[in-house]
C-alpha atoms as a PDB file:
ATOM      1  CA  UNK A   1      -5.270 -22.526  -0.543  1.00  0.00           C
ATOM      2  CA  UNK A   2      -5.154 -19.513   1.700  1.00  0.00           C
ATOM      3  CA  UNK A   3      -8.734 -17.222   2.185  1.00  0.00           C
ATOM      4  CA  UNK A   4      -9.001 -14.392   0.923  1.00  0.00           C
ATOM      5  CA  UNK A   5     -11.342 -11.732   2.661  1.00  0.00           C
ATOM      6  CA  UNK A   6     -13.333  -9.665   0.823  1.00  0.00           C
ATOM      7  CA  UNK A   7     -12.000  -6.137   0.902  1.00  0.00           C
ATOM      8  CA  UNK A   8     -13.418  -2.987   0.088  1.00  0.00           C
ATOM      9  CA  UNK A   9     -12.095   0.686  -1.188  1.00  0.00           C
ATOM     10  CA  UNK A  10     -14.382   3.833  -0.604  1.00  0.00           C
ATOM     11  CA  UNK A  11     -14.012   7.534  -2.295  1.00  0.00           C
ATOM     12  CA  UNK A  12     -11.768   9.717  -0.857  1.00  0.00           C
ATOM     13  CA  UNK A  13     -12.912  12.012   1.589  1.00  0.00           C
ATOM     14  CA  UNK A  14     -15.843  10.221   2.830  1.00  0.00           C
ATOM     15  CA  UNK A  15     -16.417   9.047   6.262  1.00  0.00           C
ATOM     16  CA  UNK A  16     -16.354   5.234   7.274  1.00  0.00           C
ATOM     17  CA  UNK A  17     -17.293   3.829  10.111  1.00  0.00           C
ATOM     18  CA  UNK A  18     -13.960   2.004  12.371  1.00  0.00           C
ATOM     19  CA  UNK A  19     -14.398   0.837  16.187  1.00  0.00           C
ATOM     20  CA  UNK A  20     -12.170   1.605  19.032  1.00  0.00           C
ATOM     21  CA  UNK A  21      -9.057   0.039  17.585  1.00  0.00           C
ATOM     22  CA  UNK A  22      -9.487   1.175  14.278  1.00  0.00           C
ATOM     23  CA  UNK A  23     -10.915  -2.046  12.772  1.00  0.00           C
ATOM     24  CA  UNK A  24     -13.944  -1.690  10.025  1.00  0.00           C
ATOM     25  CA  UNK A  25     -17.502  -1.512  11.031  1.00  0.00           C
ATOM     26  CA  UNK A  26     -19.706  -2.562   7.782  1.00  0.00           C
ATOM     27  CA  UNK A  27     -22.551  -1.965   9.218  1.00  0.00           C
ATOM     28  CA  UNK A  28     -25.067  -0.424   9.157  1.00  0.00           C
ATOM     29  CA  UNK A  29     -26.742  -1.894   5.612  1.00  0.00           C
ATOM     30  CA  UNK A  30     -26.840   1.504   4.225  1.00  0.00           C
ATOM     31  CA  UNK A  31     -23.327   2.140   5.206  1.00  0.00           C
ATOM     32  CA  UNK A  32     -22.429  -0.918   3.227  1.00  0.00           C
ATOM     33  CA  UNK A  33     -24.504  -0.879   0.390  1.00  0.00           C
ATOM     34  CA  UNK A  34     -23.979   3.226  -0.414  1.00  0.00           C
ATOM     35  CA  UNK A  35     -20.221   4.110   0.305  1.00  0.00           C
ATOM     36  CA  UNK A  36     -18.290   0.785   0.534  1.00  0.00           C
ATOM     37  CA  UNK A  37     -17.492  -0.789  -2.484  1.00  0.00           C
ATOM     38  CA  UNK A  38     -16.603  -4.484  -3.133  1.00  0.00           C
ATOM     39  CA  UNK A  39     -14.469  -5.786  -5.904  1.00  0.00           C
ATOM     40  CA  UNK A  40     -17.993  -6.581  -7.902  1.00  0.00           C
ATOM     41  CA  UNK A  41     -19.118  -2.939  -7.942  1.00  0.00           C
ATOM     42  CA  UNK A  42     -15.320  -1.478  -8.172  1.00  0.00           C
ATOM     43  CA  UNK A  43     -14.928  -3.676 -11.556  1.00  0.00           C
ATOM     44  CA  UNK A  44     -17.690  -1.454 -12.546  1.00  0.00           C
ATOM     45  CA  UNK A  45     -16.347   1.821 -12.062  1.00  0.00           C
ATOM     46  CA  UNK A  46     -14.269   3.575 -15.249  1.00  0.00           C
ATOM     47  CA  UNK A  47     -11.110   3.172 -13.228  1.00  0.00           C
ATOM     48  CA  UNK A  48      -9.525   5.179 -10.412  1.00  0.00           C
ATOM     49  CA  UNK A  49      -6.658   5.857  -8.167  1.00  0.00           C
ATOM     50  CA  UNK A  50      -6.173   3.397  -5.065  1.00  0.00           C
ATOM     51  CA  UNK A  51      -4.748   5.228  -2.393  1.00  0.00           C
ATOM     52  CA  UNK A  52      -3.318   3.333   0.764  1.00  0.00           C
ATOM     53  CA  UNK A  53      -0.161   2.922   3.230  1.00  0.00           C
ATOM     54  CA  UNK A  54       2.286  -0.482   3.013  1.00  0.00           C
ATOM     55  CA  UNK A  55       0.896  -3.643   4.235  1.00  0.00           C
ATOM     56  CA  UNK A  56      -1.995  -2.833   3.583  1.00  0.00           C
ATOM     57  CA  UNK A  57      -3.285  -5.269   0.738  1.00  0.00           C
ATOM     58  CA  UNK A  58      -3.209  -3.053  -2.481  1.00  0.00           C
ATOM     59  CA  UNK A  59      -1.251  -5.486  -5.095  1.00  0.00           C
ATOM     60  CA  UNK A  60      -3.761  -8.202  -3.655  1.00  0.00           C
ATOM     61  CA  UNK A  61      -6.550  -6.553  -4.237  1.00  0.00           C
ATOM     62  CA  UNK A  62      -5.208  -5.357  -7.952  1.00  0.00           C
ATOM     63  CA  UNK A  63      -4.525  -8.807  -8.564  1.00  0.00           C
ATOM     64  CA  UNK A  64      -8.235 -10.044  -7.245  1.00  0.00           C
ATOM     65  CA  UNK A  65      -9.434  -7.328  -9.788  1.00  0.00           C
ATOM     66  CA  UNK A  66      -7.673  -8.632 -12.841  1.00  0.00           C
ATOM     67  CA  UNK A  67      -8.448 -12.311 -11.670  1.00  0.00           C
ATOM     68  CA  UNK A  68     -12.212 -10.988 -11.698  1.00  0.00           C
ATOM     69  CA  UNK A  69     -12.572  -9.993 -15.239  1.00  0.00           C
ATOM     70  CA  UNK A  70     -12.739 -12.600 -18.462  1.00  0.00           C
ATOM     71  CA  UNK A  71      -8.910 -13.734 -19.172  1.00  0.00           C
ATOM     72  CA  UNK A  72      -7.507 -11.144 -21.856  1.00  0.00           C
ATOM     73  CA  UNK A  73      -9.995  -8.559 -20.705  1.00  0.00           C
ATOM     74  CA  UNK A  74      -7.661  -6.896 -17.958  1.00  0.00           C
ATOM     75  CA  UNK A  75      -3.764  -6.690 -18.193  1.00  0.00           C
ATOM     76  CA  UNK A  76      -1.775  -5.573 -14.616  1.00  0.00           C
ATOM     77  CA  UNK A  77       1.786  -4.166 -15.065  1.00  0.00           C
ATOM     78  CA  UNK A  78       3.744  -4.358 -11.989  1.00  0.00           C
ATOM     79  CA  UNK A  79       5.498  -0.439 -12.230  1.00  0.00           C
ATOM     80  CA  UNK A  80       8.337  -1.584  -9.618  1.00  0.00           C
ATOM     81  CA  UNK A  81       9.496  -3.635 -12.480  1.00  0.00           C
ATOM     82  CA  UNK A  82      10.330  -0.842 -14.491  1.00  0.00           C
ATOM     83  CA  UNK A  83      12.009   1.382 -11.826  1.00  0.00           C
ATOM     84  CA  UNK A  84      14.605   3.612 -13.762  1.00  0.00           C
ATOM     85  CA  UNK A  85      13.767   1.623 -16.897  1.00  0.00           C
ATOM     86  CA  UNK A  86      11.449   4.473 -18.687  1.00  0.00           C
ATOM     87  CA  UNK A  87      12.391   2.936 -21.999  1.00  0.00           C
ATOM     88  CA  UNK A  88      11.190  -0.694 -20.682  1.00  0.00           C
ATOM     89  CA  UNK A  89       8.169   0.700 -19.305  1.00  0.00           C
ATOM     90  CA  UNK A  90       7.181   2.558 -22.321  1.00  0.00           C
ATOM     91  CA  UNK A  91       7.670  -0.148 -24.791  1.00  0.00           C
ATOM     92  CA  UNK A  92       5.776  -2.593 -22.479  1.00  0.00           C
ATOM     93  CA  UNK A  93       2.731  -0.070 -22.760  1.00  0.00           C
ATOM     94  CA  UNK A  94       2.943   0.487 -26.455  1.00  0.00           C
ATOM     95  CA  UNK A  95       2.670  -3.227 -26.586  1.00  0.00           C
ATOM     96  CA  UNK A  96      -0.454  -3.356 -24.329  1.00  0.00           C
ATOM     97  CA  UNK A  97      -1.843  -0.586 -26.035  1.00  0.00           C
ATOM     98  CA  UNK A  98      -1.178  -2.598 -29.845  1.00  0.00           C
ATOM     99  CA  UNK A  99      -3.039  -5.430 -28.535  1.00  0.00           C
ATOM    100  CA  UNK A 100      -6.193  -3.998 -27.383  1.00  0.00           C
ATOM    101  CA  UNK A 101      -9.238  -4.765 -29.652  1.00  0.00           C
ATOM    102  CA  UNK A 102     -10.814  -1.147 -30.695  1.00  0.00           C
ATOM    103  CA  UNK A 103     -14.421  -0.362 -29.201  1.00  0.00           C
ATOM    104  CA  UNK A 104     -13.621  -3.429 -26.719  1.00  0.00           C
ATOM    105  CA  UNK A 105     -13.907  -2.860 -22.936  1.00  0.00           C
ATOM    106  CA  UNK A 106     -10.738  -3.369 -21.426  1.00  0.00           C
ATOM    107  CA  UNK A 107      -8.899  -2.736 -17.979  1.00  0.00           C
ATOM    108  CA  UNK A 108      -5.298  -1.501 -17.191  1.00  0.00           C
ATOM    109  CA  UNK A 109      -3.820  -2.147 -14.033  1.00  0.00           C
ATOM    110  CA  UNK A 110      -0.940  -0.482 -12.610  1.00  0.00           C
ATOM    111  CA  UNK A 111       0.372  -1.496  -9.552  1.00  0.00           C
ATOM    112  CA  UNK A 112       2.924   0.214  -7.060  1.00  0.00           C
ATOM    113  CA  UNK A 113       3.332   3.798  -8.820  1.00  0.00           C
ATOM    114  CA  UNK A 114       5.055   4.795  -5.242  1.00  0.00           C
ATOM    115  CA  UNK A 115       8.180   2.381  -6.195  1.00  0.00           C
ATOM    116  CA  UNK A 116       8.678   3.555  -9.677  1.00  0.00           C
ATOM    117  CA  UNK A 117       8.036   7.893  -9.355  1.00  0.00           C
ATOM    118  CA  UNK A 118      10.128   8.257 -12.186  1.00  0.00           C
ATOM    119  CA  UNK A 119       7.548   6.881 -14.089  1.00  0.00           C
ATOM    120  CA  UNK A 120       4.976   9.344 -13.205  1.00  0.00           C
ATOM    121  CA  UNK A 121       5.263  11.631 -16.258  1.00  0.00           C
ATOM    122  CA  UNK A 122       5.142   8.438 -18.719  1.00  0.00           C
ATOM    123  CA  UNK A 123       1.836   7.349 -16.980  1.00  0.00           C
ATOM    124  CA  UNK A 124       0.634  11.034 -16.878  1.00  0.00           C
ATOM    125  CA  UNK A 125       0.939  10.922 -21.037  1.00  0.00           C
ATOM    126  CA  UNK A 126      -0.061   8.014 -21.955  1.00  0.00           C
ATOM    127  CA  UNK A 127      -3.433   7.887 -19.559  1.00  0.00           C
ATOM    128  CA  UNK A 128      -4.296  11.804 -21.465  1.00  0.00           C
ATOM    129  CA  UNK A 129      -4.651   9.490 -24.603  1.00  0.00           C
ATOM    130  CA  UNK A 130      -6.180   6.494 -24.104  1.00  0.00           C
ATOM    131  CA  UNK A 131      -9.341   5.343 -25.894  1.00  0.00           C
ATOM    132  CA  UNK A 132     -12.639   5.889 -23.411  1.00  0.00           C
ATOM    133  CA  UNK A 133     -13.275   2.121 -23.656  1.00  0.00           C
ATOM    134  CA  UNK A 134     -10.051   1.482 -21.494  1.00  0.00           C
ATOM    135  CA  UNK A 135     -10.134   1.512 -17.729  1.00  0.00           C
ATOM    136  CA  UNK A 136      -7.560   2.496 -15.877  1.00  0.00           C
ATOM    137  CA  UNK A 137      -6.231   2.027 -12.486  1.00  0.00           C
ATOM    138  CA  UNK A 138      -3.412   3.078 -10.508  1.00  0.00           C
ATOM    139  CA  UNK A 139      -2.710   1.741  -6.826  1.00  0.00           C
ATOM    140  CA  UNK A 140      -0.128   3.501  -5.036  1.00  0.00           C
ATOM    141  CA  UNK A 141       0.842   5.219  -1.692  1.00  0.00           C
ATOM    142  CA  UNK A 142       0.262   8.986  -1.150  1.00  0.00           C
ATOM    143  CA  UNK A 143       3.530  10.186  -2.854  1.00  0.00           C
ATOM    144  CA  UNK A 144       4.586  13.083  -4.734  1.00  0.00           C
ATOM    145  CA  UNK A 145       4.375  11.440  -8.220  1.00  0.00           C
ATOM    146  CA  UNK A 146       0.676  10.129  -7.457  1.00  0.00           C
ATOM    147  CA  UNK A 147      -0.086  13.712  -6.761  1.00  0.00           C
ATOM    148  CA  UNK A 148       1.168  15.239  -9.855  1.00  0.00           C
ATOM    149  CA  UNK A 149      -1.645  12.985 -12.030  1.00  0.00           C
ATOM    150  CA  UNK A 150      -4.412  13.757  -9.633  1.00  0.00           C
ATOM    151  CA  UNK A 151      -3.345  17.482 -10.324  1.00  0.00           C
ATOM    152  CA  UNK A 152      -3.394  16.990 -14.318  1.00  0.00           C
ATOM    153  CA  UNK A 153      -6.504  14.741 -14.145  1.00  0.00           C
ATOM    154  CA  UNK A 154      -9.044  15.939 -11.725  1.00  0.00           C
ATOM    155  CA  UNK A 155     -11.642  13.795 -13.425  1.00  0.00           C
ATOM    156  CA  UNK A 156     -10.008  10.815 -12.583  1.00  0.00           C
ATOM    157  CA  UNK A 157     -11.531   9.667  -8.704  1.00  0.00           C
ATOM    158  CA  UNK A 158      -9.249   8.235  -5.946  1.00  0.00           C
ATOM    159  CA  UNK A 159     -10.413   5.920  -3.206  1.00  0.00           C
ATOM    160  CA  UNK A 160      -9.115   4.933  -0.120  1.00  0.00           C
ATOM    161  CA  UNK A 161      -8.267   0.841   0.941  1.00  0.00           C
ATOM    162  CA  UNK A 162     -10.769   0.552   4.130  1.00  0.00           C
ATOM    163  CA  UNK A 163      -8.879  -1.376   7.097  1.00  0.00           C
ATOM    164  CA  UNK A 164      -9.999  -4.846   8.074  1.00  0.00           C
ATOM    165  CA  UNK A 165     -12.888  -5.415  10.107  1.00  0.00           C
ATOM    166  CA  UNK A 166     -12.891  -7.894  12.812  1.00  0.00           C
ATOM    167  CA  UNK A 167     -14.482 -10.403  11.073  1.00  0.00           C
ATOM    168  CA  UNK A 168     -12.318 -10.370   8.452  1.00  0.00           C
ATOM    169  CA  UNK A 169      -9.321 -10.754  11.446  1.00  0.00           C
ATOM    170  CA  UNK A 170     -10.884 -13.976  12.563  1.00  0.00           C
ATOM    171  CA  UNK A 171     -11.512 -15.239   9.696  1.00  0.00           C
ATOM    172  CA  UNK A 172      -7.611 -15.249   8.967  1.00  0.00           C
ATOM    173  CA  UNK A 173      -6.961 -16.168  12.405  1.00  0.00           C
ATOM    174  CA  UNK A 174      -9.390 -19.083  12.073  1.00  0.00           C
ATOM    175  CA  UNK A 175      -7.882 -20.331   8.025  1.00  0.00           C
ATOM    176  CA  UNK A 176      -4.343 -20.544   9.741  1.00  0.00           C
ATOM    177  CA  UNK A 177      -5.280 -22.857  11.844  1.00  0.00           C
ATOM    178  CA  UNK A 178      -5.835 -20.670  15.283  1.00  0.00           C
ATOM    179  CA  UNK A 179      -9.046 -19.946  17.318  1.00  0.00           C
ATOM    180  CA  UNK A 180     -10.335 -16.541  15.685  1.00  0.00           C
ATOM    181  CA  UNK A 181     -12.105 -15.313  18.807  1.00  0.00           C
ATOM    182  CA  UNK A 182      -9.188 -16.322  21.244  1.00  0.00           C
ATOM    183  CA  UNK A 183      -6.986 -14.829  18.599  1.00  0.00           C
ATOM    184  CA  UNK A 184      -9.112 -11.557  18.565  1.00  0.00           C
ATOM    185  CA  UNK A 185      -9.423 -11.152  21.516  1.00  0.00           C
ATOM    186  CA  UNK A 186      -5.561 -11.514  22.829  1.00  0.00           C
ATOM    187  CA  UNK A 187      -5.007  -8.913  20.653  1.00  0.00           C
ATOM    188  CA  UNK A 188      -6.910  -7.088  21.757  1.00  0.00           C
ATOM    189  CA  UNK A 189      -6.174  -7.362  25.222  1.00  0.00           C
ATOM    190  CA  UNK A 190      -2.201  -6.436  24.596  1.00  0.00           C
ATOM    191  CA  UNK A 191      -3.490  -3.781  22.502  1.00  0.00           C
ATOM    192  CA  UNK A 192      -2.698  -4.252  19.552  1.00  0.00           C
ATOM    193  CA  UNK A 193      -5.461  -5.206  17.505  1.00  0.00           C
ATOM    194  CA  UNK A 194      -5.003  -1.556  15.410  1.00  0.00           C
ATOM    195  CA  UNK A 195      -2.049  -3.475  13.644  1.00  0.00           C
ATOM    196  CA  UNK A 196      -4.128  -6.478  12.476  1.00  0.00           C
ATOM    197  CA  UNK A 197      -6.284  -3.756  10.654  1.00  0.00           C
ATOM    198  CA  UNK A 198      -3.324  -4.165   8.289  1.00  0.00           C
ATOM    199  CA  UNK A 199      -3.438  -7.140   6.392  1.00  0.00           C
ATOM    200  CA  UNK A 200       0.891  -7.740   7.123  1.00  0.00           C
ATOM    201  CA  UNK A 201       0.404  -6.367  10.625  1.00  0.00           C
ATOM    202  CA  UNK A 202      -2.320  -9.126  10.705  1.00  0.00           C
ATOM    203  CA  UNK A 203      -0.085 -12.245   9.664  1.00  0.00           C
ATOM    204  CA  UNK A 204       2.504 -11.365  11.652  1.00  0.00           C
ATOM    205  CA  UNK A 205       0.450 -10.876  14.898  1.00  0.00           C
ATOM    206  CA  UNK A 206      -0.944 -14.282  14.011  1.00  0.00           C
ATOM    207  CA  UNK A 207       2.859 -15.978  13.818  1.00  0.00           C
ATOM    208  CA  UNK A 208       3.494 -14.469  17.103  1.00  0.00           C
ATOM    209  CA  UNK A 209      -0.115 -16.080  18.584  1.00  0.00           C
ATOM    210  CA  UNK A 210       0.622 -19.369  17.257  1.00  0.00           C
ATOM    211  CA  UNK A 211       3.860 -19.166  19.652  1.00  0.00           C
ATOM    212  CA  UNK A 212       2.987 -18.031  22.934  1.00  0.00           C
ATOM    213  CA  UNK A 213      -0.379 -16.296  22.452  1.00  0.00           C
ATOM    214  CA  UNK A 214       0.673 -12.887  22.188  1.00  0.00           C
ATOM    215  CA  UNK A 215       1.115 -12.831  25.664  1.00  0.00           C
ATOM    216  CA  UNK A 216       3.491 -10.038  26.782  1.00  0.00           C
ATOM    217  CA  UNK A 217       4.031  -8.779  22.659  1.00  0.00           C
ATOM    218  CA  UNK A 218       4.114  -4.943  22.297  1.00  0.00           C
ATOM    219  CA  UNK A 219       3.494  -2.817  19.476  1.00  0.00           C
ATOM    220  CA  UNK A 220       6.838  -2.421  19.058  1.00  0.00           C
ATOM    221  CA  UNK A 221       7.822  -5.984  18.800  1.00  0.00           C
ATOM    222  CA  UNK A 222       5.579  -6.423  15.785  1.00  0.00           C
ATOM    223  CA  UNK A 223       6.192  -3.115  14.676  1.00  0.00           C
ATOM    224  CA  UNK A 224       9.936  -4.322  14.219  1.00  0.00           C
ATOM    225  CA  UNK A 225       8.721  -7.828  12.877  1.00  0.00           C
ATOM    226  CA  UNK A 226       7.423  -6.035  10.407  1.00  0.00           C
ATOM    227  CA  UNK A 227      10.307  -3.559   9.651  1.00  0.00           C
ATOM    228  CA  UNK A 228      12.229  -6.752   9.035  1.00  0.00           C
ATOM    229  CA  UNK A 229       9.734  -8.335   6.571  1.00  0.00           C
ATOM    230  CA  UNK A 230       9.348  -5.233   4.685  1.00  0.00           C
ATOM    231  CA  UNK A 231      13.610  -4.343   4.935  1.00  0.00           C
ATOM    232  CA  UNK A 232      15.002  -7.470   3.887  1.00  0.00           C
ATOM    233  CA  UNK A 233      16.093  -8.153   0.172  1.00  0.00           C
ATOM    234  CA  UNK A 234      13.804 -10.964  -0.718  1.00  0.00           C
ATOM    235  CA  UNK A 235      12.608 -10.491  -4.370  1.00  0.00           C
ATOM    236  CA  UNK A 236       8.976  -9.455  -4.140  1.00  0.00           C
ATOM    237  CA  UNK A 237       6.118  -8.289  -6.630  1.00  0.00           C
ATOM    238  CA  UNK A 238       5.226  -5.849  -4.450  1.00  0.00           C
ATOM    239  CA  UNK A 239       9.003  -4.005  -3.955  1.00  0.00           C
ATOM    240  CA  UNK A 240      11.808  -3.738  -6.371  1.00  0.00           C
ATOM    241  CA  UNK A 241      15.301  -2.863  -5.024  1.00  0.00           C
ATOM    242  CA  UNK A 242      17.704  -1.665  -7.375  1.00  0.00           C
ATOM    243  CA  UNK A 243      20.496  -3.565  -6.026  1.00  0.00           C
ATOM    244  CA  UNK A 244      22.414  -5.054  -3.065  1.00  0.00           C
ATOM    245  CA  UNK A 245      21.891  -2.422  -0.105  1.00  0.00           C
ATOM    246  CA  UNK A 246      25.429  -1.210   1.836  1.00  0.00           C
ATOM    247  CA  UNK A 247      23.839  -1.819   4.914  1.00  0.00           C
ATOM    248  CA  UNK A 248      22.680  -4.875   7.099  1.00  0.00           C
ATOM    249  CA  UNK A 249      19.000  -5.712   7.971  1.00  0.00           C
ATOM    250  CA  UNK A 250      19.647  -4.789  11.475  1.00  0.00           C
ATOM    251  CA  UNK A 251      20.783  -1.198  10.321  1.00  0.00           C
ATOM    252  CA  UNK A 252      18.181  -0.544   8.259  1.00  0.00           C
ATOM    253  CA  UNK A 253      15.230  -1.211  11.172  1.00  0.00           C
ATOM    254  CA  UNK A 254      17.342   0.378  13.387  1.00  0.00           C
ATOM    255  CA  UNK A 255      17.276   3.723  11.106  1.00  0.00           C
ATOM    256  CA  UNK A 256      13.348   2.951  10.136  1.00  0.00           C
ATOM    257  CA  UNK A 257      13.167   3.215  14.372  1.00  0.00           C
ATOM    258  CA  UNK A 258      14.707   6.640  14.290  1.00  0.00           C
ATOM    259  CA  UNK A 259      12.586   8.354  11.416  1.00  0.00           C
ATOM    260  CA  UNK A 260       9.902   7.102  13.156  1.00  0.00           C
ATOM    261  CA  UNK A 261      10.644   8.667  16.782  1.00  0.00           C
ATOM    262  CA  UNK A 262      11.555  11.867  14.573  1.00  0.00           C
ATOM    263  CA  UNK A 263       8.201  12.016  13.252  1.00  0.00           C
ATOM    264  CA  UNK A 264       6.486  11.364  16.422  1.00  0.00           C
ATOM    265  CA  UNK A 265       8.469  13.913  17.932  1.00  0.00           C
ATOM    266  CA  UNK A 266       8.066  16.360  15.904  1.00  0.00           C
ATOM    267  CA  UNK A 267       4.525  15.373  15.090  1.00  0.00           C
ATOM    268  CA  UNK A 268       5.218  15.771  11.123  1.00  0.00           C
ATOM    269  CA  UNK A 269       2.551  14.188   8.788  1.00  0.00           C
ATOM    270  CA  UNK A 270       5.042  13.121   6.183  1.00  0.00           C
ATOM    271  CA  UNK A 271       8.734  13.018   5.210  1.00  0.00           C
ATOM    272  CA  UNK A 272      10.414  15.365   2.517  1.00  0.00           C
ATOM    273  CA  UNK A 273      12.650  13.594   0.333  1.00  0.00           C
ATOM    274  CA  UNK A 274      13.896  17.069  -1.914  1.00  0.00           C
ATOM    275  CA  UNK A 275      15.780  20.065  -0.688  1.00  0.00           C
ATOM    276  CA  UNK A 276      15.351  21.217   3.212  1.00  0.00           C
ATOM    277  CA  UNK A 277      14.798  25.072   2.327  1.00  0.00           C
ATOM    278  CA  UNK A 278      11.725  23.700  -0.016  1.00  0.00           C
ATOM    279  CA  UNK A 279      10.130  21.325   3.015  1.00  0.00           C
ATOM    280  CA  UNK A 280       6.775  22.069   3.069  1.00  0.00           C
ATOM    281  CA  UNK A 281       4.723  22.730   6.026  1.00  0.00           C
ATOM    282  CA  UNK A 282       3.694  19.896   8.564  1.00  0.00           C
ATOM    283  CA  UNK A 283       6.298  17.812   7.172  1.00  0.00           C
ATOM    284  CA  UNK A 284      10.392  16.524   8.050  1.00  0.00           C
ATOM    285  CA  UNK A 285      13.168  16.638   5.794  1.00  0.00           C
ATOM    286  CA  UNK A 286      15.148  13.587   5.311  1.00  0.00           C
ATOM    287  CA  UNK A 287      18.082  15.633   5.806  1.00  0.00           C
ATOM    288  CA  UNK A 288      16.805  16.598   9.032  1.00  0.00           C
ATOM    289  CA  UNK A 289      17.442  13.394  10.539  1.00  0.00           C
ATOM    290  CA  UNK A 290      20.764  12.495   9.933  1.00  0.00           C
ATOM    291  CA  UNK A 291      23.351  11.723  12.355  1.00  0.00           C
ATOM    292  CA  UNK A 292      26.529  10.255  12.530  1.00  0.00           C
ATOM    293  CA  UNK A 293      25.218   6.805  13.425  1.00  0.00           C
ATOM    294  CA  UNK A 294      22.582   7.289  10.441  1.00  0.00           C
ATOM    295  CA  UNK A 295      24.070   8.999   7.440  1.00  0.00           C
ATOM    296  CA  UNK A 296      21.944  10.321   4.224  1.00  0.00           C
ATOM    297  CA  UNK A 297      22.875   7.357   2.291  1.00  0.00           C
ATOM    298  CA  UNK A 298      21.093   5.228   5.079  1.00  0.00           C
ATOM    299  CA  UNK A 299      18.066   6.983   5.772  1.00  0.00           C
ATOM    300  CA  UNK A 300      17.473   7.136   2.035  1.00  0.00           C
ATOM    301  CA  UNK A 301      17.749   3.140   1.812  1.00  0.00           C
ATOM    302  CA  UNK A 302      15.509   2.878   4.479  1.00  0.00           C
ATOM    303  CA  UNK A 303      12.838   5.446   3.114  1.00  0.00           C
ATOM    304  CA  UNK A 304      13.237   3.281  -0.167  1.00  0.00           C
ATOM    305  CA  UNK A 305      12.119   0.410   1.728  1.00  0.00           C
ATOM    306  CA  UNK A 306       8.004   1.201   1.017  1.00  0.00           C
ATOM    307  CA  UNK A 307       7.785   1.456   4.743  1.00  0.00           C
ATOM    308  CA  UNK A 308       7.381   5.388   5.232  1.00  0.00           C
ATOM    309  CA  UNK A 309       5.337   7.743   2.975  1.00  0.00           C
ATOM    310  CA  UNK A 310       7.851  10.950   1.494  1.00  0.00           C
ATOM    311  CA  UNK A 311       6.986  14.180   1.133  1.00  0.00           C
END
């Protein structure tokens, strides 16, 4: 049975401590005890929005949630499931919501709002009307349709996933069967120990060092490794394709390589997915990018892939 690390989410907006590389510092105590919060004290809260990029651990840590309550006391409803399915998704929830004893404590879970935005509006309704009793959380990238229930429910806080620490990194080093400190420490030599703060960036980087011990990998090598793993069509719980893509693995990295030299060219924080002559400032429009070696069509399958954050 594989280890799971503790993790830990923290409010929006506040300051955490990270080292050089951008791995978590828990310390000091204070630190610890006052802004980060474990899965113990988040099962406390009365719900919340869990904000952070792909690969970065949020349906695990949902799932560790549920898995932390009594059995029948928390129900998690994967939303990618019900991508263009409003109906589905709706008559799933009225069926939660039938089943949940009055005055009882209970907690809803719903996972991956980002892959299911269409579903935003259903959420948005149904959350206005729940009984008090009911917890509710939502884990999702920063997307458009995330935005538009923070906007309608102001009340309701969001937190931020914190990266792992480098404990945490050796620890999962160290359970698949590697040295933890010589793994560490390789990576951080070929400087890339920022990418294990990322749980996915973290197994792959660990795949490579059981090879050849990271010696001579780049950033982009398991930057691409990890294009792949997120770009292939492998059913997953954590991404729901609506069908068989027109293009080839090799053509989708190769576009997710391009959108991502166009936004560190143009230094944009996000891409637009809606009209150009409504792109908002500090951002790149999808549109913007195409070529005749990546076409619309293309760049939209590869933006679908949960790998870049729209607009």
């Amino acid at each position: 049975m594989r280890k799971v690390v503790p993790r830990y989410i923290y409010p929006c907006g506040e300051e955490i401590f990270l080292d050089s590389d951008g791995l978590l510092i828990a310390e000091p105590s204070w630190f610890r005890r006052n802004t980060l919060l474990d899965e113990a004290k988040t099962l406390t809260l009365p719900g919340g929005i869990l904000l952070a990029e792909g690969g970065m651990g949020k349906t695990t840590f949902m799932q560790q949630l549920k898995q932390g309550l009594s059995e029948g006391d928390a129900t998690l409803i994967q939303l990618g499931e019900y991508q263009g399915d409003i109906d589905g998704f709706t008559a799933a929830l009225n069926s939660f919501l039938s089943g949940v004893t009055p005055g009882k404590r209970h907690t809803l879970i719903l996972d991956s709002m980002d892959e299911a935005p269409d579903l935003a509006g259903v959420v948005l309704r149904h959350i206005r009307l729940l009984p008090h009793e009911l917890s509710v959380w939502i884990a999702s990238r920063d997307v458009t349709a995330i935005r538009s229930i923070q906007a309608e429910r102001p009340n309701v806080k969001t937190y931020n996933l914190a990266p792992l620490s480098p404990e945490d990194i050796r620890n999962l080093a160290s359970d698949s069967g590697v040295d933890g400190n010589a793994f560490l420490e390789a990576a951080r030599l070929q400087g890339i120990a920022g990418i294990c703060a990322k749980p996915l960036g973290c197994e792959l980087a660990i795949s490579v060092f059981k090879k050849n011990g990271l010696i001579g990998v780049s950033q982009w090598e398991l930057w691409k490794q990890g294009i792949e793993r997120l770009c292939d069509n492998t059913p997953s719980i954590t991404r729901h394709l609506s069908g068989p893509s027109d293009y080839t693995l090799e053509q989708i990295v190769d576009c997710s390589a391009w959108i991502a030299l166009c936004i560190r060219l143009t230094g944009d924080a996000s891409i637009w997915t809606g009209e150009q002559s409504h792109c908002p400032a500090q951002s790149i429009s999808a549109s913007q990018m195409v070529t005749e070696v990546f076409p619309q069509k293309m760049i939209r399958d590869a933006l679908g892939r949960g790998i870049f954050r729209p607009g």
